[in-house]
C-alpha atoms as a PDB file:
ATOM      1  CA  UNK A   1     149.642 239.256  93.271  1.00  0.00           C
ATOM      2  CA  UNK A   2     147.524 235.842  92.501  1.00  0.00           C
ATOM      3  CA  UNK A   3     148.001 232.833  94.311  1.00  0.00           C
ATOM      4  CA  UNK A   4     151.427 231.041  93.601  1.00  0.00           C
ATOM      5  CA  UNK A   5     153.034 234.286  92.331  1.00  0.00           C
ATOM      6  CA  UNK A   6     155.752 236.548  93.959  1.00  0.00           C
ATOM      7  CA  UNK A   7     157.616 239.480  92.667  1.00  0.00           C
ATOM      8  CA  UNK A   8     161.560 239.586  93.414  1.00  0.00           C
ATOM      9  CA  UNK A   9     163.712 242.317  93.104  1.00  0.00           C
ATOM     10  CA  UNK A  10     168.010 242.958  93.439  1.00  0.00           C
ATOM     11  CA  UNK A  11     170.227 245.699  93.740  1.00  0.00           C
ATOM     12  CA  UNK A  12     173.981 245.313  94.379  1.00  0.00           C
ATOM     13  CA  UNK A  13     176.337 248.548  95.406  1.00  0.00           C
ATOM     14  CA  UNK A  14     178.875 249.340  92.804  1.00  0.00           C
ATOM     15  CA  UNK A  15     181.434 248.366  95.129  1.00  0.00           C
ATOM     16  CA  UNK A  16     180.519 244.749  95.087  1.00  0.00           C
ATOM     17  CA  UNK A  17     179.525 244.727  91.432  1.00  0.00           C
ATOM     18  CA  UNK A  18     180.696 242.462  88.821  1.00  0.00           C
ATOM     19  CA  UNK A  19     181.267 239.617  91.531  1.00  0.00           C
ATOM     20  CA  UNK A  20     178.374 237.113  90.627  1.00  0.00           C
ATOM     21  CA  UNK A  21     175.975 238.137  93.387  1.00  0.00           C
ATOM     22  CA  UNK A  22     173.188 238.963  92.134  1.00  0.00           C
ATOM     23  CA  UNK A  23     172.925 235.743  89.929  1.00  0.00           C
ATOM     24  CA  UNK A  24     174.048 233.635  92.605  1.00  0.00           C
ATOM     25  CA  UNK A  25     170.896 235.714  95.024  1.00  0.00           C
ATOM     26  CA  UNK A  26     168.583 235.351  92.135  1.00  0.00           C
ATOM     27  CA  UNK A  27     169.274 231.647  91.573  1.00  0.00           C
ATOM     28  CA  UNK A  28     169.078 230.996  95.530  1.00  0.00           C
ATOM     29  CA  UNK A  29     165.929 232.692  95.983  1.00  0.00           C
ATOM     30  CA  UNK A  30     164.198 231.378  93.079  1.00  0.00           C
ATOM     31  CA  UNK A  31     165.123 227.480  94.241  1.00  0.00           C
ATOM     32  CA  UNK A  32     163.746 229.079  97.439  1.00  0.00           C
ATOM     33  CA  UNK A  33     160.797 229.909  96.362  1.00  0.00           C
ATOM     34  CA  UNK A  34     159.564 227.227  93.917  1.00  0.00           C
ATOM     35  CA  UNK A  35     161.004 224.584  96.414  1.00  0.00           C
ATOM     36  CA  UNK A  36     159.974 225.565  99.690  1.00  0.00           C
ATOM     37  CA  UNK A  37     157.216 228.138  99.187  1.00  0.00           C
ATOM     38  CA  UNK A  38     155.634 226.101  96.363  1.00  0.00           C
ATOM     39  CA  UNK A  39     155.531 229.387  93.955  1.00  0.00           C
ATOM     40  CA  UNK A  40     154.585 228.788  90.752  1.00  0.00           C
ATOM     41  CA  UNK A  41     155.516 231.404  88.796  1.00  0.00           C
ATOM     42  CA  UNK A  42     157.625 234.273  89.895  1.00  0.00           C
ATOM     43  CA  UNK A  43     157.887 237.882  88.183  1.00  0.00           C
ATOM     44  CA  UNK A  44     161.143 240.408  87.555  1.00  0.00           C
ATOM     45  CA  UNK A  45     161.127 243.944  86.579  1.00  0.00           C
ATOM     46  CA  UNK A  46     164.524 245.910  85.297  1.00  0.00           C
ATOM     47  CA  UNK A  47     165.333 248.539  83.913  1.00  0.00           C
ATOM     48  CA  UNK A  48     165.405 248.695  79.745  1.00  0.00           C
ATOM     49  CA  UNK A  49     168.790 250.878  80.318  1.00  0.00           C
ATOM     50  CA  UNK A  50     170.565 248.306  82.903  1.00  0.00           C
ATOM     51  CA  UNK A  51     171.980 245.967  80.483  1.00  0.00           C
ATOM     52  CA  UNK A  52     173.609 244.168  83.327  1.00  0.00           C
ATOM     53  CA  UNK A  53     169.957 243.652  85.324  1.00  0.00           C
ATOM     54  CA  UNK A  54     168.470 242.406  81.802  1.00  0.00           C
ATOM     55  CA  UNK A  55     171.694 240.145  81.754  1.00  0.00           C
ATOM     56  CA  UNK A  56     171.205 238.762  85.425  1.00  0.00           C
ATOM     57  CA  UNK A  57     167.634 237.886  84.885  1.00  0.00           C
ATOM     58  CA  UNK A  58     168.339 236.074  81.477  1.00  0.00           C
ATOM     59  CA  UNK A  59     171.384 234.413  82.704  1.00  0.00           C
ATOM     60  CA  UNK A  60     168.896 233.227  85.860  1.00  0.00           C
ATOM     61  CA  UNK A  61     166.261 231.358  83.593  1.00  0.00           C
ATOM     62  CA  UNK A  62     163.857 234.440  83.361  1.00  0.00           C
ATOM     63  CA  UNK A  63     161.714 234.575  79.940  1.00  0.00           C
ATOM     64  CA  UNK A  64     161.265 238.439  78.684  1.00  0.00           C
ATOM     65  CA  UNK A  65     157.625 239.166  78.561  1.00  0.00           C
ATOM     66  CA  UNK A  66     158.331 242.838  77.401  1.00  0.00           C
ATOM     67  CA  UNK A  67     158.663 246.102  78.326  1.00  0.00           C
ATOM     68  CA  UNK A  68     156.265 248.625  80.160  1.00  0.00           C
ATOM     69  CA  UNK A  69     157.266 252.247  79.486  1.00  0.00           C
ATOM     70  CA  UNK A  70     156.441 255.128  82.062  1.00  0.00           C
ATOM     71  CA  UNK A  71     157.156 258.573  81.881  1.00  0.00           C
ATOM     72  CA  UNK A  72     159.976 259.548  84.202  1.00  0.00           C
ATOM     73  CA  UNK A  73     160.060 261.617  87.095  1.00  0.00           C
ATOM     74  CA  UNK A  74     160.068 264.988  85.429  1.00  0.00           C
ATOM     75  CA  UNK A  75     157.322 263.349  82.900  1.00  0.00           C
ATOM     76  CA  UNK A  76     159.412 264.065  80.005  1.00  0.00           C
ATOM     77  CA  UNK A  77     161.171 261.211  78.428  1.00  0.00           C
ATOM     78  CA  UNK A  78     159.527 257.483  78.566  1.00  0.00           C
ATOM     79  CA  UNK A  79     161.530 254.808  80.648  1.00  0.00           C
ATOM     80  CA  UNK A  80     161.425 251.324  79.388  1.00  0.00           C
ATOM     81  CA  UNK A  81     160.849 248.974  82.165  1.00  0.00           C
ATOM     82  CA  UNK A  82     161.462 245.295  81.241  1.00  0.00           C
ATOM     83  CA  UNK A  83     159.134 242.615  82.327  1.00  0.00           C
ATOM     84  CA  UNK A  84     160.463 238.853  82.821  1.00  0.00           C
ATOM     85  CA  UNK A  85     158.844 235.745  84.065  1.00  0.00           C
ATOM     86  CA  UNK A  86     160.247 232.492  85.263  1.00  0.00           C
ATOM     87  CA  UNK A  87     157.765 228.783  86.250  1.00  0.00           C
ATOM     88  CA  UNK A  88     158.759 226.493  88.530  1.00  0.00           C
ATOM     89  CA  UNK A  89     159.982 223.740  86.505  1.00  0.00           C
END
């Protein structure tokens, strides 16, 4: 990626779902990152069908850009991939 720009990415079991983790992680490591790695902008992908991934990265300050679509592994139906940014403030 450019200069000042990182990618994160989260996944948390089911058994440990619905606990606050990944926001908490998401919030942590974006503080992280703007704070100590001076990042300037950092980038999120999730899923278009994981309503609770879209959730996380709205609920963590992440602005939707919008969504990539690829074809899926059997190259049949399109996936929706949403794309979210976030600046250091």
């Amino acid at each position: 990626r450019a200069v000042g720009v990182a990618s994160i990415a989260y996944t948390v079991f089911p058994a440990h779902r619905r606990r606050g983790i990944a926001p908490r992680a998401v919030r942590l490591v974006t503080a992280w990152a703007f704070r100590d790695l001076a990042l300037t902008r950092l980038l999120l992908e999730a899923d278009e069908a994981n309503t609770a991934s879209l959730r996380v990265a709205e609920k963590c300050g992440f602005r939707r850009l919008g969504t990539r679509t690829s074809p899926t592994s059997d190259g049949t139906v399109p996936r929706g991939t949403a794309l979210f940014v976030r600046t250091a403030a």
